[in-house]
PDB file of N, CA and C in Angstrom:
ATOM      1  N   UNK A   1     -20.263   4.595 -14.373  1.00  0.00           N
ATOM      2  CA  UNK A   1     -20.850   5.280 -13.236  1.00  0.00           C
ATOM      3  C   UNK A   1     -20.058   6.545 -12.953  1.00  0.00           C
ATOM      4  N   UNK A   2     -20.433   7.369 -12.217  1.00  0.00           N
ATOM      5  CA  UNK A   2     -20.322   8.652 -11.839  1.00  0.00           C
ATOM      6  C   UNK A   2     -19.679   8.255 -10.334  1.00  0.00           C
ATOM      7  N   UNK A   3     -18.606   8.796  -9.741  1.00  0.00           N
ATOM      8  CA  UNK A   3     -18.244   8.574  -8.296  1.00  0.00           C
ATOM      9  C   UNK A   3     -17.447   9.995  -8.124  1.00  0.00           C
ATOM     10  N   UNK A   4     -19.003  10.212  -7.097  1.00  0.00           N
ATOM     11  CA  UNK A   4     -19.047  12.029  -6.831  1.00  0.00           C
ATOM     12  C   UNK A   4     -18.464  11.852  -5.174  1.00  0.00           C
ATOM     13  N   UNK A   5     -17.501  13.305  -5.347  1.00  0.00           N
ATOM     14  CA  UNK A   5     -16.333  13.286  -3.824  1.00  0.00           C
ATOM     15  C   UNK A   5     -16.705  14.983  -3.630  1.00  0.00           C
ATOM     16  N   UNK A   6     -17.782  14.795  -2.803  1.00  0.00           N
ATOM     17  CA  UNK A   6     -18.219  16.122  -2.323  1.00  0.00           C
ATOM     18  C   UNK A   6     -17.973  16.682  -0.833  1.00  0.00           C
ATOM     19  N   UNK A   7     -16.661  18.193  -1.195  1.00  0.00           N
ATOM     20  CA  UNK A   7     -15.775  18.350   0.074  1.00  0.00           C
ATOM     21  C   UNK A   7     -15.934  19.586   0.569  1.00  0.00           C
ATOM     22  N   UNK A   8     -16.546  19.434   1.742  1.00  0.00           N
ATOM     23  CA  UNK A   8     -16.115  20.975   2.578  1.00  0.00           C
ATOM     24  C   UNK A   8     -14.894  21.176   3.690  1.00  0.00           C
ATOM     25  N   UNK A   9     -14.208  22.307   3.042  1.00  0.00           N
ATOM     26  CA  UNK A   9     -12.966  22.265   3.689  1.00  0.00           C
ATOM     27  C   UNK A   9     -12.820  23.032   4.540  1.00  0.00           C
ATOM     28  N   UNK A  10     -12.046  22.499   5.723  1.00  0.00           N
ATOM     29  CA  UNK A  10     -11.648  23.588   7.241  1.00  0.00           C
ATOM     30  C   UNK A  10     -11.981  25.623   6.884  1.00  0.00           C
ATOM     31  N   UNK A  11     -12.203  26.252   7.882  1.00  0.00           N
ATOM     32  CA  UNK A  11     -12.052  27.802   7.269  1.00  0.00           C
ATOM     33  C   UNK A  11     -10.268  27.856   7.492  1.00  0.00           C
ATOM     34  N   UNK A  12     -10.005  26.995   8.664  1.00  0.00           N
ATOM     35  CA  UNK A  12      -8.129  26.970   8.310  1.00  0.00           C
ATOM     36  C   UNK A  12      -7.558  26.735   7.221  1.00  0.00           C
ATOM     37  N   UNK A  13      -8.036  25.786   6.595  1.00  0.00           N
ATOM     38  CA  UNK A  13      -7.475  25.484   5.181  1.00  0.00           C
ATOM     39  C   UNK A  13      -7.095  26.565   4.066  1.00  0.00           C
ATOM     40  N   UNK A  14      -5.822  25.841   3.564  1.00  0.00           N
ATOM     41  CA  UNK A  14      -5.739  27.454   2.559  1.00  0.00           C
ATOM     42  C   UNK A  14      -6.791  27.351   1.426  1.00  0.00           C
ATOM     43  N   UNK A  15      -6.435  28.734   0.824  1.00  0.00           N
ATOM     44  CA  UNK A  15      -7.630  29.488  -0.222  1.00  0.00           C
ATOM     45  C   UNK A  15      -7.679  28.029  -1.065  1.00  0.00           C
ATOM     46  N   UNK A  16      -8.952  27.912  -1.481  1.00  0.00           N
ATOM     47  CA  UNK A  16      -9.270  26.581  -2.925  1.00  0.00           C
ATOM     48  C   UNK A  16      -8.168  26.706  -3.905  1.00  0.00           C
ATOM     49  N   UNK A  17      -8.567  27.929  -3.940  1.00  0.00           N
ATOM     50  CA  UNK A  17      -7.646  28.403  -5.537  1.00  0.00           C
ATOM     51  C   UNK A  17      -6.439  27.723  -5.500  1.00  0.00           C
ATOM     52  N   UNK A  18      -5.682  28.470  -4.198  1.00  0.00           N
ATOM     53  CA  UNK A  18      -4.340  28.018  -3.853  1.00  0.00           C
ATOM     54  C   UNK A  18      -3.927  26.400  -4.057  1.00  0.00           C
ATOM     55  N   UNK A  19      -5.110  25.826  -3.758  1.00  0.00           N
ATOM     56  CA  UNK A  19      -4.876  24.035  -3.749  1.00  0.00           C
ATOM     57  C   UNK A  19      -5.332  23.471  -5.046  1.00  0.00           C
ATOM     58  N   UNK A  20      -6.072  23.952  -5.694  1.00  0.00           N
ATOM     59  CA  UNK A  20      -6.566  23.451  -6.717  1.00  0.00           C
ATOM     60  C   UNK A  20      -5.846  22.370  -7.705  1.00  0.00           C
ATOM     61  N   UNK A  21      -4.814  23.559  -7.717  1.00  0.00           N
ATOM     62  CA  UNK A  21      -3.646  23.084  -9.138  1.00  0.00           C
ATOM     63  C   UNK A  21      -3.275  21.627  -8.776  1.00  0.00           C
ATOM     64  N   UNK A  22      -2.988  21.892  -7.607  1.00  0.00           N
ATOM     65  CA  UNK A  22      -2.434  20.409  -7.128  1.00  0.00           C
ATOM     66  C   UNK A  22      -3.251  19.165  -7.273  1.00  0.00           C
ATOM     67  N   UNK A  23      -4.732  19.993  -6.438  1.00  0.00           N
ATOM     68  CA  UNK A  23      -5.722  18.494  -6.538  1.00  0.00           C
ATOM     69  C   UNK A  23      -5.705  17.835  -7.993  1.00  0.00           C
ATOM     70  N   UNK A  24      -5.756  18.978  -8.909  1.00  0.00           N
ATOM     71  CA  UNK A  24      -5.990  18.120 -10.010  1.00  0.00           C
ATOM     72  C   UNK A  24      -4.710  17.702 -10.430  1.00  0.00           C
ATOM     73  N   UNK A  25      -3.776  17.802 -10.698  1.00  0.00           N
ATOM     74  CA  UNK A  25      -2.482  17.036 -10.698  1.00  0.00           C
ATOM     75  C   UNK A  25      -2.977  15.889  -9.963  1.00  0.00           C
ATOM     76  N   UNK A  26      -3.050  15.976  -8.209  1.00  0.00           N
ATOM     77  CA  UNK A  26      -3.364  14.413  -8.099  1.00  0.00           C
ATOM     78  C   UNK A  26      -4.533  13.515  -8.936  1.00  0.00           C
ATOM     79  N   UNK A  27      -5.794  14.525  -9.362  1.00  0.00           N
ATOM     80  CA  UNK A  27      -6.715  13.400  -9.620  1.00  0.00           C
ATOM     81  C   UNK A  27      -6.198  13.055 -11.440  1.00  0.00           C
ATOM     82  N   UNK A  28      -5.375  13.595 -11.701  1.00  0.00           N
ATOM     83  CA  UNK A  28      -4.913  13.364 -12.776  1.00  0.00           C
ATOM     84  C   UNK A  28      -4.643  11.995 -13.383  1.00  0.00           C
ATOM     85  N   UNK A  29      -3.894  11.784 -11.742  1.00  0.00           N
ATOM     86  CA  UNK A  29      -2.933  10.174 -11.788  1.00  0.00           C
ATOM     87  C   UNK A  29      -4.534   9.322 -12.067  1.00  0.00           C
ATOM     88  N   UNK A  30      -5.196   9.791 -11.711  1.00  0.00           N
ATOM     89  CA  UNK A  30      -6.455   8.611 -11.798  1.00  0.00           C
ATOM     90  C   UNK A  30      -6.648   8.024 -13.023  1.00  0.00           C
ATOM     91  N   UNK A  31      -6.191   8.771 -13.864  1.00  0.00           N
ATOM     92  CA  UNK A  31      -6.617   8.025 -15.560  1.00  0.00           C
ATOM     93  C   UNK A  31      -5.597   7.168 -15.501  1.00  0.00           C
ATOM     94  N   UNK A  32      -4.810   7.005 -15.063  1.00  0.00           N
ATOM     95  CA  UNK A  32      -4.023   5.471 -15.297  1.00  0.00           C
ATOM     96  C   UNK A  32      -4.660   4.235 -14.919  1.00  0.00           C
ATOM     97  N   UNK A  33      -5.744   4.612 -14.089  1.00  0.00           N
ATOM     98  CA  UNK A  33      -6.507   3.512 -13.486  1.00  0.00           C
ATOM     99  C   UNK A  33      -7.562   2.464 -14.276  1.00  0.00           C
ATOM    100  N   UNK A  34      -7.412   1.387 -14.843  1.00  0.00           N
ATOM    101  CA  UNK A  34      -8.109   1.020 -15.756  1.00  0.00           C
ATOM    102  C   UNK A  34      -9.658   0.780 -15.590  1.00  0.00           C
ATOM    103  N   UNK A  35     -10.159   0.933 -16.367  1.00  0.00           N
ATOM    104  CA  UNK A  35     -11.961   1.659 -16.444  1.00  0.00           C
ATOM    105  C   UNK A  35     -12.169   2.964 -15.815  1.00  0.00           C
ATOM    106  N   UNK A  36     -11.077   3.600 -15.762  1.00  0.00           N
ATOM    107  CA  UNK A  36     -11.577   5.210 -15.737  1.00  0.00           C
ATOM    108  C   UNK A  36     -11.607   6.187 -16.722  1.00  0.00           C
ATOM    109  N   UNK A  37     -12.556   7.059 -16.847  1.00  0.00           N
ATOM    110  CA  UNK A  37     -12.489   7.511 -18.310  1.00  0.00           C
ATOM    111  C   UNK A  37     -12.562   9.124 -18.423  1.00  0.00           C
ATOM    112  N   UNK A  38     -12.562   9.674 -17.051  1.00  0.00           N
ATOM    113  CA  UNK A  38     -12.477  11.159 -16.991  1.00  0.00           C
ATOM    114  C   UNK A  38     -12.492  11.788 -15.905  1.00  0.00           C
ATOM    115  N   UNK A  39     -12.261  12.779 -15.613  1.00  0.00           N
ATOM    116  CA  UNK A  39     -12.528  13.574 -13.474  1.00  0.00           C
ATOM    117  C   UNK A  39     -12.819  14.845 -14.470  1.00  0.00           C
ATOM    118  N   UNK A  40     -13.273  15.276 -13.174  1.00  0.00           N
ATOM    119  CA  UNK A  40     -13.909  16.708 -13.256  1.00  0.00           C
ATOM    120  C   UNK A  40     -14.131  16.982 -11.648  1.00  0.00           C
ATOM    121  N   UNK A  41     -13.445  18.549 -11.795  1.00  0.00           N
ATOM    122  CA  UNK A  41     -13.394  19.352 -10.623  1.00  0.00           C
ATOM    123  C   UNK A  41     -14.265  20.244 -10.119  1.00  0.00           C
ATOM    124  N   UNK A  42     -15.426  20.300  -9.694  1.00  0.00           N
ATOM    125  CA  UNK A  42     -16.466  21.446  -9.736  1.00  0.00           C
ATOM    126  C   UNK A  42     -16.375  22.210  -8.555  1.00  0.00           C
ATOM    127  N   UNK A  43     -16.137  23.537  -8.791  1.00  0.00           N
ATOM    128  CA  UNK A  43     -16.245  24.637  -7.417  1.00  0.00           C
ATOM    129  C   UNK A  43     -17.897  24.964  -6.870  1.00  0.00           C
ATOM    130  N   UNK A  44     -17.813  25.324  -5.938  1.00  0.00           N
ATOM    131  CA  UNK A  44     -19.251  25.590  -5.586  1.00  0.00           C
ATOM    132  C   UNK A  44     -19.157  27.424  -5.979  1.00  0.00           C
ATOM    133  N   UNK A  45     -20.517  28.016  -7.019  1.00  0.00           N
ATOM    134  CA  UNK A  45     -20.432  28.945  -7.033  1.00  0.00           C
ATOM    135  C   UNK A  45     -21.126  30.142  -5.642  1.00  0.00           C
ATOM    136  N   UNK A  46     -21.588  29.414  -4.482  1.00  0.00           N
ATOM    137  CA  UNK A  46     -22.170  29.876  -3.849  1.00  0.00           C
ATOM    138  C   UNK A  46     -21.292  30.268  -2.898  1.00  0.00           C
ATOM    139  N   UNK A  47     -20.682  30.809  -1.680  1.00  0.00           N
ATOM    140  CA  UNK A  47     -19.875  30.999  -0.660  1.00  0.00           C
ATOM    141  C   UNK A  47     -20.583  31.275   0.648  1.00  0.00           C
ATOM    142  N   UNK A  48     -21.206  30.361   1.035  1.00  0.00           N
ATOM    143  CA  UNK A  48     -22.227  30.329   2.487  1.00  0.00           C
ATOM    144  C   UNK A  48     -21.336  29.214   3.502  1.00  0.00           C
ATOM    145  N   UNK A  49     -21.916  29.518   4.997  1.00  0.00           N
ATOM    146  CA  UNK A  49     -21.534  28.315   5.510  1.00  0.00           C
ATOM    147  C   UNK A  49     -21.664  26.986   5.578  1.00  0.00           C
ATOM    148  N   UNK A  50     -23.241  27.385   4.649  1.00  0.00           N
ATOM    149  CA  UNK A  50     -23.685  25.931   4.887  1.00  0.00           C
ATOM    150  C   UNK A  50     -23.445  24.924   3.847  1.00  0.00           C
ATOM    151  N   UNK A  51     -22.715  25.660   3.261  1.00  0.00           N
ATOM    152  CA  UNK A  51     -22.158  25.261   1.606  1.00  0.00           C
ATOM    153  C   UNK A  51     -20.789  23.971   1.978  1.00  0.00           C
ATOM    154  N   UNK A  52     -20.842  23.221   0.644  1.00  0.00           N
ATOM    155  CA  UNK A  52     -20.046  22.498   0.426  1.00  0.00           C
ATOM    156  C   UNK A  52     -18.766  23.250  -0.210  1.00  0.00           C
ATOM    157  N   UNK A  53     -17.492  23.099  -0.557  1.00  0.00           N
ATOM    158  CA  UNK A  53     -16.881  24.040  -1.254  1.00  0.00           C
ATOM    159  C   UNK A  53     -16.399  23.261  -2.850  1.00  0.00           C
ATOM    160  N   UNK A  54     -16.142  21.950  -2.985  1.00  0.00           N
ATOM    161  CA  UNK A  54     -15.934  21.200  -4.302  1.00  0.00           C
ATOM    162  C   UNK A  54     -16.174  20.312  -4.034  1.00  0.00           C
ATOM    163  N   UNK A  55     -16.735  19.747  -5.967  1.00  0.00           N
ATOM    164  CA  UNK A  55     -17.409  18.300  -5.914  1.00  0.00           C
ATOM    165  C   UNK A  55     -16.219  18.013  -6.948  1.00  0.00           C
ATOM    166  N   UNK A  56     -15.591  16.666  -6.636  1.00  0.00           N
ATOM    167  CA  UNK A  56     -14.777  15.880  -7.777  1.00  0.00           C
ATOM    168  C   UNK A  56     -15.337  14.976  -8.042  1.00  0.00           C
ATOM    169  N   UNK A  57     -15.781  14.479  -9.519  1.00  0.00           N
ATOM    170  CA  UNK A  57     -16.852  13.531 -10.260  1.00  0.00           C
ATOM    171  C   UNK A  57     -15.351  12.777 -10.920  1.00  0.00           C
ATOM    172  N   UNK A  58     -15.543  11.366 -10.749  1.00  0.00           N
ATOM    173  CA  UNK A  58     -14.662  10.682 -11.479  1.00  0.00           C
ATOM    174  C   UNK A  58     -15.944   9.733 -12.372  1.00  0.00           C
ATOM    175  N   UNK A  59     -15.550   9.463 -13.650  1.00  0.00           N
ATOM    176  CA  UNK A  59     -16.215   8.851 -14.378  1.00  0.00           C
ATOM    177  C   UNK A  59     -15.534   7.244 -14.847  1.00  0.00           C
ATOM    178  N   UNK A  60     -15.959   6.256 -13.889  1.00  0.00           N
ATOM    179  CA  UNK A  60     -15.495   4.999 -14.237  1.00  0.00           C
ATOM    180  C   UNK A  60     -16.545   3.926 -14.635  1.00  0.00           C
ATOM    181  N   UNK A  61     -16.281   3.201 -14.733  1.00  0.00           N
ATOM    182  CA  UNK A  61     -16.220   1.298 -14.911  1.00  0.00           C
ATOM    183  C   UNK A  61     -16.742   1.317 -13.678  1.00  0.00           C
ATOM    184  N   UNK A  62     -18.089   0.444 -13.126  1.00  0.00           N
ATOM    185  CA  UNK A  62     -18.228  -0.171 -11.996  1.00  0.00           C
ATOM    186  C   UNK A  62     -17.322  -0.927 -10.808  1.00  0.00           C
ATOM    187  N   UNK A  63     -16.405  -1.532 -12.102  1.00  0.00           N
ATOM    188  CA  UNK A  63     -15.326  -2.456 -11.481  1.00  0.00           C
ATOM    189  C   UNK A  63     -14.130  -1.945 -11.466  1.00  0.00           C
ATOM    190  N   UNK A  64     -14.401  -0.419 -11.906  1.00  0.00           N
ATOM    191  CA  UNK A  64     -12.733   0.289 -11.539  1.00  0.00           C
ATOM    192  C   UNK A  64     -12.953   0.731 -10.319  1.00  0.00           C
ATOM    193  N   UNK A  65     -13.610   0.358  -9.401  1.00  0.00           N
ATOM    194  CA  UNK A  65     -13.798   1.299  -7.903  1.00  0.00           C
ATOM    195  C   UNK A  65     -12.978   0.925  -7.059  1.00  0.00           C
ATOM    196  N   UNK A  66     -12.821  -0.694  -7.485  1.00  0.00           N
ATOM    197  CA  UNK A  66     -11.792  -0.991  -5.908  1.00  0.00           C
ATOM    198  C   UNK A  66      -9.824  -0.786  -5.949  1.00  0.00           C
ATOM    199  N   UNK A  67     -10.456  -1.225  -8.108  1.00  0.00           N
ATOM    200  CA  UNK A  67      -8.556  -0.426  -8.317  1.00  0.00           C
ATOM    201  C   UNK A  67      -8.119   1.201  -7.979  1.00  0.00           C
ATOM    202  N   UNK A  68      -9.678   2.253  -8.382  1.00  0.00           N
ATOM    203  CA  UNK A  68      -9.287   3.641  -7.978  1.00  0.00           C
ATOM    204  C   UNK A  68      -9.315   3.427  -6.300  1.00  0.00           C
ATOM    205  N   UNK A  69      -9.709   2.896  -5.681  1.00  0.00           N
ATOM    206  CA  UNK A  69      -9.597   2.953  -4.558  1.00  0.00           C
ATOM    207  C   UNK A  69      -8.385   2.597  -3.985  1.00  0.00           C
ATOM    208  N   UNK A  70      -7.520   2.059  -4.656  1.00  0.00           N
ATOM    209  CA  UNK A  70      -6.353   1.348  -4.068  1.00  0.00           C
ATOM    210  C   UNK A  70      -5.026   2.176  -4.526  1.00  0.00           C
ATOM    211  N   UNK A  71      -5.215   3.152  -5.852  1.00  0.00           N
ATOM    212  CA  UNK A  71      -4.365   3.536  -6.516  1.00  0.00           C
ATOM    213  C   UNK A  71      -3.736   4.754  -5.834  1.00  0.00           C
ATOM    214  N   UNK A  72      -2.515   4.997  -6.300  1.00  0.00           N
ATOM    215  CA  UNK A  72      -1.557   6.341  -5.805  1.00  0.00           C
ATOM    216  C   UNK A  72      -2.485   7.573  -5.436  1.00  0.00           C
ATOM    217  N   UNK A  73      -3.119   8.149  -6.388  1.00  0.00           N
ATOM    218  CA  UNK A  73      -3.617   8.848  -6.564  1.00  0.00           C
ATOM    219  C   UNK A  73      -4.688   9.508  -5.523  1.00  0.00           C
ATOM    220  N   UNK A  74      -5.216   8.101  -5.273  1.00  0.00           N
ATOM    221  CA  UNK A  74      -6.307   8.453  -4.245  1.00  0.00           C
ATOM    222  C   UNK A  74      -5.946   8.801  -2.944  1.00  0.00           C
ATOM    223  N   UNK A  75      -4.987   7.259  -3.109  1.00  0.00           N
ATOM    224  CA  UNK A  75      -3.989   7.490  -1.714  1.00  0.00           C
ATOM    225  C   UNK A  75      -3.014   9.182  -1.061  1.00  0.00           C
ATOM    226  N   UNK A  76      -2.869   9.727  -2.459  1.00  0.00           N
ATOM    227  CA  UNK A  76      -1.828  10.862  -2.258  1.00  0.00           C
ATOM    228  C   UNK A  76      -3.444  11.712  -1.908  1.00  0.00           C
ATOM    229  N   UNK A  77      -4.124  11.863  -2.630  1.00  0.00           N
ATOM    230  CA  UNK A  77      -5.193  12.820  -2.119  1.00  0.00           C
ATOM    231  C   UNK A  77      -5.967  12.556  -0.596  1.00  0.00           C
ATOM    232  N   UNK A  78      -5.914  11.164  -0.287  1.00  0.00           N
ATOM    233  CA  UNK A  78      -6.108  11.451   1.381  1.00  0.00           C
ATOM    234  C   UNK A  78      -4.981  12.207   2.038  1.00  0.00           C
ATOM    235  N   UNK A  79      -3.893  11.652   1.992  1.00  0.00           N
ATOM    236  CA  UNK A  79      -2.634  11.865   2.763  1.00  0.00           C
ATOM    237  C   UNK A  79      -2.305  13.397   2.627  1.00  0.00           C
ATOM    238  N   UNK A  80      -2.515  13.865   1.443  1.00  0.00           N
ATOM    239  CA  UNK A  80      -2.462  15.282   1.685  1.00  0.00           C
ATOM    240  C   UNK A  80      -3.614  16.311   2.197  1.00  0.00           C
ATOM    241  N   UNK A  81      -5.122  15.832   1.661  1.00  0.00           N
ATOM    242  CA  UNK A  81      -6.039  16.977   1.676  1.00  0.00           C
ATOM    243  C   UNK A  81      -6.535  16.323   3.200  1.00  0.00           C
ATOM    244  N   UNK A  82      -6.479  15.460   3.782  1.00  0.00           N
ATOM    245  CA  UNK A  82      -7.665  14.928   4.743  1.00  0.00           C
ATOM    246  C   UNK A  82      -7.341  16.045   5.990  1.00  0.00           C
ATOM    247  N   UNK A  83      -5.821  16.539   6.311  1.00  0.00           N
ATOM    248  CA  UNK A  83      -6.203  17.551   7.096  1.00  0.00           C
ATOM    249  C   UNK A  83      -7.311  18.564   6.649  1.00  0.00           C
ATOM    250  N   UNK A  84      -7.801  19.289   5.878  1.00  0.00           N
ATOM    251  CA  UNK A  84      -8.030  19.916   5.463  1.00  0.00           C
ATOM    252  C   UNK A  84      -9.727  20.048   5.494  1.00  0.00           C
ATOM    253  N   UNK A  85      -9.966  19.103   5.610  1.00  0.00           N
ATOM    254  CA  UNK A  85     -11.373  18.765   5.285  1.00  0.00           C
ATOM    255  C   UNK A  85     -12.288  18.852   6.405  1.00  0.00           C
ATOM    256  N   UNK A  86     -13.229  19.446   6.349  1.00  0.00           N
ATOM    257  CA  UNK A  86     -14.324  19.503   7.364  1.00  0.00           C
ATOM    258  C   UNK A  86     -15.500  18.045   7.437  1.00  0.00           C
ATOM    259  N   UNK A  87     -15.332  17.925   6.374  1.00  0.00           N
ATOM    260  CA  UNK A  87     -16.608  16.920   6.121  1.00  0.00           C
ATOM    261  C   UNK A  87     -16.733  16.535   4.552  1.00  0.00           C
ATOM    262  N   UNK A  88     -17.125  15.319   4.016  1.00  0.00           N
ATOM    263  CA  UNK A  88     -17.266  15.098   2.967  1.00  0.00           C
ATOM    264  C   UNK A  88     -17.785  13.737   2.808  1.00  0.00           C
ATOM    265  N   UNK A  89     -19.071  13.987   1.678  1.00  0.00           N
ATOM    266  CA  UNK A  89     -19.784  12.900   0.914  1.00  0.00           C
ATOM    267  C   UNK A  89     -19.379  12.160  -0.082  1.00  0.00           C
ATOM    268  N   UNK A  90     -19.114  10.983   0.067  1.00  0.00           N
ATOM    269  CA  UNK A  90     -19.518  10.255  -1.465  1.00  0.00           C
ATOM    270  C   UNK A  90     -20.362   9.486  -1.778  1.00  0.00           C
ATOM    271  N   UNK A  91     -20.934   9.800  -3.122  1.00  0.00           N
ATOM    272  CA  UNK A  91     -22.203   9.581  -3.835  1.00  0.00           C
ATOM    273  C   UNK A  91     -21.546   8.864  -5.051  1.00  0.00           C
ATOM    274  N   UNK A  92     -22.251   7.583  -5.644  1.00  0.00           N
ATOM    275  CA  UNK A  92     -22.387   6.792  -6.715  1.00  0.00           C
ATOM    276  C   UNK A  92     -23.336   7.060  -7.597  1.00  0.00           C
ATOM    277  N   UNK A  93     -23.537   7.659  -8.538  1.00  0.00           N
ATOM    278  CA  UNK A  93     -24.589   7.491  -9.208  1.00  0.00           C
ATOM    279  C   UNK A  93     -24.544   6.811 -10.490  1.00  0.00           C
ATOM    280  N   UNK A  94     -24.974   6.409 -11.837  1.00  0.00           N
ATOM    281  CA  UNK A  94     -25.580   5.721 -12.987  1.00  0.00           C
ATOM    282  C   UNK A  94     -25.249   6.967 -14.370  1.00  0.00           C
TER     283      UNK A  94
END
């Protein structure tokens, strides 16, 4: 399955760019997670308000959801980005 983390971030928040490097360093740690098999970072090419600003797609195992859910990784990416965030979806898809 596909487990899409779609984020719009504060206009306080610093520049994407600026954070980027990091996010993916954290979602990095995610491949240690067993039945995960890839992430991907997508920017939004649009720059509106009504816009989202990045989608992170992790590609797992059905039954890797509750270990990625529990793991460092995820954990370090609340604890750091959740100030940051205006609002954000997650979507499961097939």
């Amino acid at each position: 399955m596909k487990h899409h983390i779609i984020v719009k971030f504060k206009e306080s928040a610093p520049a994407l760019e600026t954070m980027l490097p990091d996010i993916e360093k954290i979602f990095g740690g995610v491949m240690e997670v067993p039945g995960v098999k890839g992430f991907e970072l997508i920017k939004n090419c649009i720059d509106r308000s009504n816009r989202y600003h990045l989608m992170i797609v992790i590609e797992m195992e059905k039954l890797a959801l509750e270990a990625y859910d529990n793991c460092h990784a995820h954990h370090q990416w609340k604890d750091n980005y959740t100030q940051f965030i205006e609002s954000k979806a997650i979507f499961d898809s097939q």
